[in-house]
Protein backbone atom coordinates (compact mmCIF):
# COMPACT_ATOMS: atom_id res chain seq x y z
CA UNK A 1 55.29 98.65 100.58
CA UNK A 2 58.75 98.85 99.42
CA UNK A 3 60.02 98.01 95.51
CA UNK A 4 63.59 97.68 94.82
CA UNK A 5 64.95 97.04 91.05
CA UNK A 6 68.05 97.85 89.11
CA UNK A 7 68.85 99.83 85.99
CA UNK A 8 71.12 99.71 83.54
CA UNK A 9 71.07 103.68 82.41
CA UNK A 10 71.73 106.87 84.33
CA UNK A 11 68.37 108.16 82.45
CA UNK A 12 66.06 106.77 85.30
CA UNK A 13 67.99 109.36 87.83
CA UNK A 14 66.85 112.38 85.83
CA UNK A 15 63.04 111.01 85.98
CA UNK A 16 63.65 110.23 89.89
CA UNK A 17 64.67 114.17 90.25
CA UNK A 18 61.98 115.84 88.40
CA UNK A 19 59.26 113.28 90.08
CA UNK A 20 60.74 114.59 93.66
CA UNK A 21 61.18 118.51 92.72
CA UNK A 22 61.87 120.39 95.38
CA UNK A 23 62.61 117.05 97.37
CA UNK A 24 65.66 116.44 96.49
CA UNK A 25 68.77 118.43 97.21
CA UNK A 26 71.86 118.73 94.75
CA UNK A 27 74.46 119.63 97.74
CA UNK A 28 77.06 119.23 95.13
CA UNK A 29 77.62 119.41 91.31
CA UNK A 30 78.60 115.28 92.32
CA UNK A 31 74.53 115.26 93.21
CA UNK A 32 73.27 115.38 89.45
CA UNK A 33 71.49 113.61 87.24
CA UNK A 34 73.45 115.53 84.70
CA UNK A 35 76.85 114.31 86.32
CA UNK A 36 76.20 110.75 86.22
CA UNK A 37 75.56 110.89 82.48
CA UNK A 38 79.09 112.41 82.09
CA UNK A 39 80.12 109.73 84.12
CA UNK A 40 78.66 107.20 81.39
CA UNK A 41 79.58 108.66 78.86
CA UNK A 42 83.19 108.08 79.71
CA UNK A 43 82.96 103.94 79.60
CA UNK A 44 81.84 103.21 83.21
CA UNK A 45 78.74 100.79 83.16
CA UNK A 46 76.08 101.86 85.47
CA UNK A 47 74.47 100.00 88.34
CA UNK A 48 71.66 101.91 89.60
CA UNK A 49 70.15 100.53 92.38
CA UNK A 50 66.59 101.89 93.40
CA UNK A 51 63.74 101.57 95.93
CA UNK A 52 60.15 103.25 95.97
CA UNK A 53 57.26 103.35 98.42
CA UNK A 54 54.06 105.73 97.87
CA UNK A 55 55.81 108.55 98.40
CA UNK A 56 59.08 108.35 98.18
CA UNK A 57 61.96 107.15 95.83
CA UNK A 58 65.87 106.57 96.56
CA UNK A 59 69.04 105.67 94.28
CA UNK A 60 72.81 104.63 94.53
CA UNK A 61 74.35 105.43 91.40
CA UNK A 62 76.90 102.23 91.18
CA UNK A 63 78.35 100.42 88.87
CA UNK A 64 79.92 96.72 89.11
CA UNK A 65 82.90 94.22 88.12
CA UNK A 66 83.23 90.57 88.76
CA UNK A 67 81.12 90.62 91.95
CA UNK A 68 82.55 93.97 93.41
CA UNK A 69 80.21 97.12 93.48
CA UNK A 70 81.67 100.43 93.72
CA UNK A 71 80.27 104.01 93.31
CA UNK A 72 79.99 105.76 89.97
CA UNK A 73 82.29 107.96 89.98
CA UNK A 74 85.88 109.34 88.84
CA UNK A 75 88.43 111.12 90.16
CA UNK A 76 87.25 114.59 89.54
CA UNK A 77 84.21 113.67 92.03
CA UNK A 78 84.94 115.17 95.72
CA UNK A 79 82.34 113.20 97.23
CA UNK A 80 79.85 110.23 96.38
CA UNK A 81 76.82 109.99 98.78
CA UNK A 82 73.42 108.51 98.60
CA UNK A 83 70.40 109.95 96.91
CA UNK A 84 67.58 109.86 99.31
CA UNK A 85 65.55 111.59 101.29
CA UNK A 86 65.89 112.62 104.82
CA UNK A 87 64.58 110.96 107.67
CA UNK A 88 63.17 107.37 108.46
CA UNK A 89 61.49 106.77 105.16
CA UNK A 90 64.78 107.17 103.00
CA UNK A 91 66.53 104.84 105.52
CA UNK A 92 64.20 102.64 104.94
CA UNK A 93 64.76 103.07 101.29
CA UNK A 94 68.43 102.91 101.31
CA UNK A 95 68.12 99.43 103.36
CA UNK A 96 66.27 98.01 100.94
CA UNK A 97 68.56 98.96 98.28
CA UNK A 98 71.43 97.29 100.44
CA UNK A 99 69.35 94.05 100.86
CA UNK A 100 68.82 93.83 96.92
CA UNK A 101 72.48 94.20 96.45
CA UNK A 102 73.45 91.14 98.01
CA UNK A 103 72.42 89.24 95.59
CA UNK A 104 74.77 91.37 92.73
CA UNK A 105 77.65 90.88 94.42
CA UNK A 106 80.22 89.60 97.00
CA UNK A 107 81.23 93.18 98.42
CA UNK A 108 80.14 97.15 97.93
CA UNK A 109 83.11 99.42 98.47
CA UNK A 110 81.68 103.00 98.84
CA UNK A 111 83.88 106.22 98.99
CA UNK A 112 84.70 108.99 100.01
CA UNK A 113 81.70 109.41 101.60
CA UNK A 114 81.38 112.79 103.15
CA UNK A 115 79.56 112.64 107.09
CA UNK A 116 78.75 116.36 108.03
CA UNK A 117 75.75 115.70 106.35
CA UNK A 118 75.12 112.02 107.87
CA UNK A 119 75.65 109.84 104.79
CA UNK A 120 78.45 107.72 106.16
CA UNK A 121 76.33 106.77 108.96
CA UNK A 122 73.36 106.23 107.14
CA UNK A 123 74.96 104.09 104.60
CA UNK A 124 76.96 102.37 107.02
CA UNK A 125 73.35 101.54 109.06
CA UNK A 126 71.47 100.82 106.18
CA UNK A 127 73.91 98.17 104.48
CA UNK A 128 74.27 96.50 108.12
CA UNK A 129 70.68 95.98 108.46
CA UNK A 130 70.42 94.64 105.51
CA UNK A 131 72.60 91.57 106.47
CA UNK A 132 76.59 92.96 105.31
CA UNK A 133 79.48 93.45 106.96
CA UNK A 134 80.49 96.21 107.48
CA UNK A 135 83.66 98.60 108.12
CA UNK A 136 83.86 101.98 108.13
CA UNK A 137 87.63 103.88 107.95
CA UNK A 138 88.61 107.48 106.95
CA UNK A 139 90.03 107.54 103.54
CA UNK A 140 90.60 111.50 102.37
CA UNK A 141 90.43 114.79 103.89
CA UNK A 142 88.64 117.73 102.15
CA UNK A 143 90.20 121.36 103.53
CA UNK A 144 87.32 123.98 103.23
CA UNK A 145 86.81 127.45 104.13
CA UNK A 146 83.73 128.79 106.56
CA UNK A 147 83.29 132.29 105.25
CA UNK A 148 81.38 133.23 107.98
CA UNK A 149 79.71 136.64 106.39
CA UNK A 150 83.56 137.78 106.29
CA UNK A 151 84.26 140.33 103.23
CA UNK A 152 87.66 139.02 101.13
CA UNK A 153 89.79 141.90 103.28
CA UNK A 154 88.78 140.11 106.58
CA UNK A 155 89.40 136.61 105.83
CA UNK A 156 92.69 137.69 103.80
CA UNK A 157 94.31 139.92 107.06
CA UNK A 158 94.11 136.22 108.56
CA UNK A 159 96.30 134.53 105.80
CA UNK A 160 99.90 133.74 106.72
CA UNK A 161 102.33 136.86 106.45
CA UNK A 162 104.48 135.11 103.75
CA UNK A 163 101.50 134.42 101.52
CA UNK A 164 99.85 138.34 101.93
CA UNK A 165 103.88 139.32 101.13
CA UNK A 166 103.79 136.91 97.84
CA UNK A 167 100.55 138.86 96.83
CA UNK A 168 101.46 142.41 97.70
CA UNK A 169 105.24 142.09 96.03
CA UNK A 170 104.08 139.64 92.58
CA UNK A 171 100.29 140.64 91.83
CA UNK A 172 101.01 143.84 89.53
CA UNK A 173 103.20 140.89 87.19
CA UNK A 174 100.43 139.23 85.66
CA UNK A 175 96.80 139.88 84.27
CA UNK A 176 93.59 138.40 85.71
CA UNK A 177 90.91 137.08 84.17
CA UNK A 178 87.66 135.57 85.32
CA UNK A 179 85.23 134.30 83.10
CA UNK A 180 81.55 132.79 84.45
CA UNK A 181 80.96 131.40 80.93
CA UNK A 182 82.76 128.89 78.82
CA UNK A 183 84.57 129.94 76.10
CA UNK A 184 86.48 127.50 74.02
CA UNK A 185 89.52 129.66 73.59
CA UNK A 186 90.10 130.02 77.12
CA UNK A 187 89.59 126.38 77.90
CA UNK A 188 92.05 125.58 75.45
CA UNK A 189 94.49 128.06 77.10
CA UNK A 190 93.05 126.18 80.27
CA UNK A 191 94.29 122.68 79.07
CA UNK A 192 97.43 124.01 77.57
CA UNK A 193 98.33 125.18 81.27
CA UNK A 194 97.34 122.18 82.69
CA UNK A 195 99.24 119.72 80.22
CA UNK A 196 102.58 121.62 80.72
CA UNK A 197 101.91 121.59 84.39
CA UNK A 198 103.47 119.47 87.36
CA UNK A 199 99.71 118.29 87.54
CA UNK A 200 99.41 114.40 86.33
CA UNK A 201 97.93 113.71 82.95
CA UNK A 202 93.97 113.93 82.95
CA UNK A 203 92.07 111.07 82.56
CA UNK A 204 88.70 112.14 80.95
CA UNK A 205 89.84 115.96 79.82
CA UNK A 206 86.72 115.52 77.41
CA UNK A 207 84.21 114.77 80.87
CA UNK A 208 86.01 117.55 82.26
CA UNK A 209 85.60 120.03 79.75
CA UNK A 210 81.63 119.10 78.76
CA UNK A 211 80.89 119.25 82.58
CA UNK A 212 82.69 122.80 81.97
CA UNK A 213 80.47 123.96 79.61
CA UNK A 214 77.24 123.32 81.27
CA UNK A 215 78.13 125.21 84.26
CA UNK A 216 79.01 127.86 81.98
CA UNK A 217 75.35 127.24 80.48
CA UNK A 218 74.21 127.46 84.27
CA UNK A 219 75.97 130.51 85.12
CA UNK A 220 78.03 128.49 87.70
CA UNK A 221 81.41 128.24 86.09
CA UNK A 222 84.08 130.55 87.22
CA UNK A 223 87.23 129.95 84.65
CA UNK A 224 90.41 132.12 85.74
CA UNK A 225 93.64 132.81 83.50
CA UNK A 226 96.50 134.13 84.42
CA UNK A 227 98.33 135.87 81.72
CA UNK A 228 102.13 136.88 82.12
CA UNK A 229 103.05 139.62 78.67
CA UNK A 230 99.96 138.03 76.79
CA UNK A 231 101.04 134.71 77.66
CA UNK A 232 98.46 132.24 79.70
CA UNK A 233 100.75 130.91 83.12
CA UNK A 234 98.35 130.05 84.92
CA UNK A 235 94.68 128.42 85.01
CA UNK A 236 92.10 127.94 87.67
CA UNK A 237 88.53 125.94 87.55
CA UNK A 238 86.10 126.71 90.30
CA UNK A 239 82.12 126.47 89.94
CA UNK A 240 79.67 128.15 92.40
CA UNK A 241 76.10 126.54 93.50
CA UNK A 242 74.46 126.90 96.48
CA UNK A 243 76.72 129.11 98.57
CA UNK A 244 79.45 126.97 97.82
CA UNK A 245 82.64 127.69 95.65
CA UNK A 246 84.34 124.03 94.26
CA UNK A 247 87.65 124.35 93.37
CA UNK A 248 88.28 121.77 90.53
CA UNK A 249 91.73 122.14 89.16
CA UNK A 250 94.39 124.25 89.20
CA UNK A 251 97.60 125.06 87.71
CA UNK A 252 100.61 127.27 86.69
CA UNK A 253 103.43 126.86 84.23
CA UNK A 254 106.81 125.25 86.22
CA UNK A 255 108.69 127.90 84.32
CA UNK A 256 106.89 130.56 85.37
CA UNK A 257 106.91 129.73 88.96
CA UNK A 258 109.12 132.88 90.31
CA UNK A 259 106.09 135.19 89.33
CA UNK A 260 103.57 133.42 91.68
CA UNK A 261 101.11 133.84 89.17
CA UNK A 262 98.68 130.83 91.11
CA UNK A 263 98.97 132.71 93.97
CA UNK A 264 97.62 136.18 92.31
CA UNK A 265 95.12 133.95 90.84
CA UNK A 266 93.85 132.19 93.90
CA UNK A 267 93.56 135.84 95.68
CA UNK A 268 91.51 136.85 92.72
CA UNK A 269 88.92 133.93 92.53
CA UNK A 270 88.78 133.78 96.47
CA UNK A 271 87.63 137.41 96.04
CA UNK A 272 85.34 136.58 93.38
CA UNK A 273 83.29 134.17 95.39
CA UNK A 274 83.85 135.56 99.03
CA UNK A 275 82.85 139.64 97.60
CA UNK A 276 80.80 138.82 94.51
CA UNK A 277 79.32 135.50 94.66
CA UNK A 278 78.90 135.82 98.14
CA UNK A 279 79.69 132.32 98.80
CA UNK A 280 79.27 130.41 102.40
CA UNK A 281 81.55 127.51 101.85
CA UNK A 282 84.69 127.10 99.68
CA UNK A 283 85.91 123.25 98.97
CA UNK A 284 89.11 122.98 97.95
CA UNK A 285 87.87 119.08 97.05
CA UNK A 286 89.99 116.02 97.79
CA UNK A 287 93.67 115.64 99.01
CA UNK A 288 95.67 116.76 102.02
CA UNK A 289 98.43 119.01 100.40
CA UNK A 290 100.37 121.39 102.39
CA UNK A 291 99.28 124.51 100.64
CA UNK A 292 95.91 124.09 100.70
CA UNK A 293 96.52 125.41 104.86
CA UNK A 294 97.57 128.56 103.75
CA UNK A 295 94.27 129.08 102.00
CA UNK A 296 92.01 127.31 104.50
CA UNK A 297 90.85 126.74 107.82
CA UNK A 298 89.29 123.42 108.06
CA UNK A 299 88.73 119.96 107.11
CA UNK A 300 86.45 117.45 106.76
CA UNK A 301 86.79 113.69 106.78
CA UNK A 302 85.81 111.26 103.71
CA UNK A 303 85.11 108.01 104.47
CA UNK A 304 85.26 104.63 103.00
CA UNK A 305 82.16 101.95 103.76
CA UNK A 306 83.36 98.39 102.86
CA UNK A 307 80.55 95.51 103.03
């Protein structure tokens, strides 16, 4: 038998997690219990939908206005997805959850939902079953790399000739630095970069810069500076997990532009995780810019699933 209730606080997902161990599978910083508390901690109001059997246990972190139910999230999340098992027994969890909703609101609007790993289809199923209508379109495109068991020098003899000549003729002007745990000087130098950027105004720089400092905590973080005469030009925030680099944000100074100090400092993290982390995947998160090509050599669709 099946029970389906709602809660009001992101604390019921970190109770879910330890009761499944093993069971459950953080793909994604965007996976955790631990994110979804940042997430509340900015103002959002959380909708958490869950279902149970014997064995098994499955969530949508959601939150809700005026009859319209949308994921938890922000835009420093990549993806949103559902937290369930595999197989028929989550499905059957996750339909349950969609039947429940129906009676909190007129329409669920879930994105970007990633689908190499099957959630857009299992969402899109489960909320269909349960009685909505639904449409599925693509929304956002994530570029990512394949390492492939390359070393750095193999995938970077594949880069375009004008960004290996941007390396070779502007990486001796600047000084690289990587750090794998926070430090609050350098993530002030971080936010100074960022604020005198091109880059649009940050929403929740505080989420931003506690999610920093657990990964730092966690060993995951990977902060780089790029320092031109002692002065920071540019700033890069990646984390690592399970094989997989994320690269959060990034940014140079406009007036330091001719020294292609982002470009250095891309070479130098890419290294990092390729040579050192040893890294399967790197996500370069939402967005189709141009320049993200130059770096990598693939994407992946998000979707959006509106019931």
């Amino acid at each position: 038998m099946i029970e389906a209730r709602y809660h009001d606080s992101v604390n019921v997902l970190q109770e879910m997690f330890a009761a499944q161990g093993d069971a459950h599978e953080v793909r994604a910083p965007f996976d955790r219990a631990e994110w979804y508390a940042l997430l509340a901690e900015t103002g959002l109001t959380p909708l958490i939908a869950m279902a149970q059997d014997e064995d098994n246990r499955a969530a949508l972190a959601l939150t809700q206005n005026r009859g319209r139910i949308t994921p938890l999230r922000n835009w420093y999340s990549f993806t949103w997805r559902q937290l369930a098992p595999s197989g028929p027994r989550g499905d059957a969890l996750l339909e349950a959850i969609a039947g429940q909703l129906r009676a909190r609101g007129h329409r669920a609007t879930l994105a970007p939902v990633p689908e190499e790993d099957g959630s857009a289809t299992r969402l899109s199923h489960a909320f269909a079953k349960a009685g909505w209508r639904v449409e599925v379109s693509r929304c956002d495109t994530h570029h990512i790399l394949s390492v492939g068991g390359r070393s750095f020098a193999q995938y970077w003899a594949r880069r375009p000739g004008a960004l290996r000549s941007t390396l070779k003729r502007k990486a001796d002007q600047v000084e690289i630095t990587i750090l794998d745990r926070f430090d609050a000087g350098a993530w002030e130098r971080y936010e100074a970069i960022y604020n005198a950027s091109w880059k649009p105004a940050e929403d929740q720089p505080s989420m931003l810069r506690a999610f920093a400092m657990g990964e730092g905590k966690a060993g995951r973080l990977r902060l780089g500076l790029a320092h031109h005469e002692g002065r920071p030009v540019a700033a890069q925030f990646w984390t690592v997990e399970n094989g997989t680099a994320f690269i959060h944000k990034l940014a140079h100074l406009e007036n330091a532009k001719p020294l292609s100090a982002g470009t250095t400092l891309s070479a130098a993290l890419f290294e990092r995780a390729i040579d050192r982390d040893k890294v399967d995947l790197i996500d370069f998160g939402t967005g189709d810019e141009r320049y993200k090509r130059d770096w990598m050599e693939a994407t992946r669709p998000r979707y959006q699933i509106d019931c």
